[in-house]
Protein backbone atom coordinates (compact mmCIF):
# COMPACT_ATOMS: atom_id res chain seq x y z
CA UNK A 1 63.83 6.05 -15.10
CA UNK A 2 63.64 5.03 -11.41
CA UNK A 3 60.07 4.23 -12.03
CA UNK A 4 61.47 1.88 -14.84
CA UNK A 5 63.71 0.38 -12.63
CA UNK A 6 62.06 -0.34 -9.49
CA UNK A 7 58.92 -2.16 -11.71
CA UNK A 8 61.41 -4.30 -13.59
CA UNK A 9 62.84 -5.45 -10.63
CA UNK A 10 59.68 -6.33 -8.98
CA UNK A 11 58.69 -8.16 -11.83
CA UNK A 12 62.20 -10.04 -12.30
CA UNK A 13 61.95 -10.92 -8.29
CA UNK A 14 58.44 -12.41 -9.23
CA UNK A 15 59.98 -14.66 -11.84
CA UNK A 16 63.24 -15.52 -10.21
CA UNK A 17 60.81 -16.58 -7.09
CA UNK A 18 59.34 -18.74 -10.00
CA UNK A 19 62.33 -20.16 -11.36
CA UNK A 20 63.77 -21.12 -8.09
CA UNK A 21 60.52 -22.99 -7.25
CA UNK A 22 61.01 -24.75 -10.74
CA UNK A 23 63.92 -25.46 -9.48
CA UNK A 24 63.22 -27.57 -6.22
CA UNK A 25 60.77 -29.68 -8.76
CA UNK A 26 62.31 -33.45 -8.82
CA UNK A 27 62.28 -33.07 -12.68
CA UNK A 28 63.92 -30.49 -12.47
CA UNK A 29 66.88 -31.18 -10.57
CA UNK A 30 68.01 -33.19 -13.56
CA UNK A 31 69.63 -29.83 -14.52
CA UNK A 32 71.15 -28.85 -11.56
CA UNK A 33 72.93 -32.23 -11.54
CA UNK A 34 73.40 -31.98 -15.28
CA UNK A 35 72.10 -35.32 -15.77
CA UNK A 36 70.32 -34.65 -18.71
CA UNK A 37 69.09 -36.16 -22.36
CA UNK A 38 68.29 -34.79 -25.67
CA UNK A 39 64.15 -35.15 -24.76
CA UNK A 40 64.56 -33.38 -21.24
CA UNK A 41 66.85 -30.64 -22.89
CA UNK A 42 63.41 -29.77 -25.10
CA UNK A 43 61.05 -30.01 -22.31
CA UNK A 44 63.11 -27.77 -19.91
CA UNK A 45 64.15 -25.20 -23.10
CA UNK A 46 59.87 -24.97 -23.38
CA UNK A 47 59.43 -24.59 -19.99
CA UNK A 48 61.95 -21.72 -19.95
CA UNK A 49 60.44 -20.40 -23.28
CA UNK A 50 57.12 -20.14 -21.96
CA UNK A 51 58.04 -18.91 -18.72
CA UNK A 52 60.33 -16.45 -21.21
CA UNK A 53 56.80 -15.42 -22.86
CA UNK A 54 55.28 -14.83 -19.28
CA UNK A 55 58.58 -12.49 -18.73
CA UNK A 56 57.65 -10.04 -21.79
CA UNK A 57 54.11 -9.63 -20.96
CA UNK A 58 54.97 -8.28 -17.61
CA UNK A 59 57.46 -5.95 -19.33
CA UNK A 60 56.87 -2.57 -19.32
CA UNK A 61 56.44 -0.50 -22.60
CA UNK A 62 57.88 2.83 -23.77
CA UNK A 63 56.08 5.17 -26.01
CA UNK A 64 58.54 8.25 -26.48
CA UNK A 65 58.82 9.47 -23.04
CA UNK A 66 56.33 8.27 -21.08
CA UNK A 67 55.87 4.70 -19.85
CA UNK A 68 52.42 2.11 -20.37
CA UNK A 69 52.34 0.01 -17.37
CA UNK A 70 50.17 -2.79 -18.80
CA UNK A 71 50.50 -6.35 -18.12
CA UNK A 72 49.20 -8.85 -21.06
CA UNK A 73 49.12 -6.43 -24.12
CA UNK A 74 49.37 -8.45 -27.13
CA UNK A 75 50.82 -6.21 -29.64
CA UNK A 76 53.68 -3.81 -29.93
CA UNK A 77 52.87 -0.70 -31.64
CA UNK A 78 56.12 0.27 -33.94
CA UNK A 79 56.74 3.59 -31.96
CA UNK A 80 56.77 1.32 -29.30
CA UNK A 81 59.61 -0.57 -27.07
CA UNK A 82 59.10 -3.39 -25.16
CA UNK A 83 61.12 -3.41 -22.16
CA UNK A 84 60.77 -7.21 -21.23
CA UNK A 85 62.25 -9.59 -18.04
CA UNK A 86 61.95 -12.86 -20.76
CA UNK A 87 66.07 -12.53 -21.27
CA UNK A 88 66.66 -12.98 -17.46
CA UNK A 89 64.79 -16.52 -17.81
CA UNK A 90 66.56 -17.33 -20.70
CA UNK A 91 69.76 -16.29 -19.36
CA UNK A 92 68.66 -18.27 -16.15
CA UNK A 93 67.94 -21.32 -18.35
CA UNK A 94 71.52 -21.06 -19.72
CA UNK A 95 72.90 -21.09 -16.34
CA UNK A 96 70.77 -24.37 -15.17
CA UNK A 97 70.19 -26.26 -18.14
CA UNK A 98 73.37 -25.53 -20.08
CA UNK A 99 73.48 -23.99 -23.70
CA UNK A 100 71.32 -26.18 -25.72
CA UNK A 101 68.42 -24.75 -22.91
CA UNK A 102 69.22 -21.76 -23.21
CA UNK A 103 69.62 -21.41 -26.75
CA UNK A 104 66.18 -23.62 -27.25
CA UNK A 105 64.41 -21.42 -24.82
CA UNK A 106 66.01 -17.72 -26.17
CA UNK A 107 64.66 -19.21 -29.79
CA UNK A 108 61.32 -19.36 -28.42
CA UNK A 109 61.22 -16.10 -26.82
CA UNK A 110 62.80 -14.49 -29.66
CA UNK A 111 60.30 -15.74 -32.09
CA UNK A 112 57.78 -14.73 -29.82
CA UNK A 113 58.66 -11.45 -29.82
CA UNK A 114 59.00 -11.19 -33.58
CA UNK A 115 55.23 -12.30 -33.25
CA UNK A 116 54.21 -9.52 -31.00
CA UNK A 117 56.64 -6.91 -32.64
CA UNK A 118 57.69 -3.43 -31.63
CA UNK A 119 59.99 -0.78 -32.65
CA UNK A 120 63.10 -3.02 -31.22
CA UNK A 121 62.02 -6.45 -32.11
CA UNK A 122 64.97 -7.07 -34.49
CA UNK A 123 67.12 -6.15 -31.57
CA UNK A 124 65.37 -8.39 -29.07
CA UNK A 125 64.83 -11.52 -31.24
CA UNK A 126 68.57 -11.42 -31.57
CA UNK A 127 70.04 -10.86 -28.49
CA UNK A 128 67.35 -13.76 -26.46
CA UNK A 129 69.25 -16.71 -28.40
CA UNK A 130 72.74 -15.50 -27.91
CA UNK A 131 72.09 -14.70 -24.27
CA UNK A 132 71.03 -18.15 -23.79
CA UNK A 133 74.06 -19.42 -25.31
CA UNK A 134 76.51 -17.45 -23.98
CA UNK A 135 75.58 -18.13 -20.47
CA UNK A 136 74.56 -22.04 -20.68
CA UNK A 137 78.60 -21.84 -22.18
CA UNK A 138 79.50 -20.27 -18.78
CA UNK A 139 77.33 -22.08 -16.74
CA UNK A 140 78.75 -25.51 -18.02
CA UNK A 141 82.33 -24.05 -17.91
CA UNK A 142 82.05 -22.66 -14.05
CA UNK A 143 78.88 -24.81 -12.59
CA UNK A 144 80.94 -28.21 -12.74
């Protein structure tokens, strides 16, 4: 499980590098400001989405014991468990953009991952929209 962990935070560190570039973007210090519309809310909840997407391919993925360190597989087997880094964007879209980003960019992921399946899909296309949510609700309560 260490192996697990130090990976996923490699990856994560990769992607928070990412976001925090994203983040010094003149478009996108609309959200840090939260001066935002309805039409910028969609194009930063896509961003995040697709930067969500990038975040479960360089998941790692658990087949009983033993774990398949393989960036860009397309399908999940059903004996199979994605373990993904797409909710930390979402949850990090929540935070900067506010709920309606992160709930728009947890829907994408979480349809995404229906799409590429898995024995825990169910489990993951839930929890991506509600993370998103939740923490855009916090973020908007504690970032103003």
């Amino acid at each position: 499980m260490i192996e697990l962990m130090v990976i996923l935070l490699e990856r994560i560190g990769l992607l928070l590098l990412v976001a925090f570039m994203l983040t010094q973007i003149p478009g996108f210090r609309s959200l840090l400001d939260r001066d935002i519309a309805w039409d910028t809310v969609f194009y930063h909840a896509l961003i995040f989405g697709l930067m969500g997407i990038l975040g479960a391919h360089t998941g790692v993925i658990m087949d009983q014991e033993s774990l398949v360190i393989e960036s860009w597989k397309l399908t999940v087997d059903n004996h199979e468990i994605l373990i993904s880094s797409g909710m930390v964007i979402v949850m990090i879209a929540g935070l900067l953009g506010g709920p309606y980003v992160g709930l728009g960019s947890g829907l994408i992921v979480s349809l995404y991952m229906v799409y590429i399946g898995g024995g825990a899909w169910f489990a993951n296309s839930l929890i991506n929209p509600f993370a998103g949510l939740i923490t855009g609700m916090d973020g908007s309560v504690f970032f103003r």
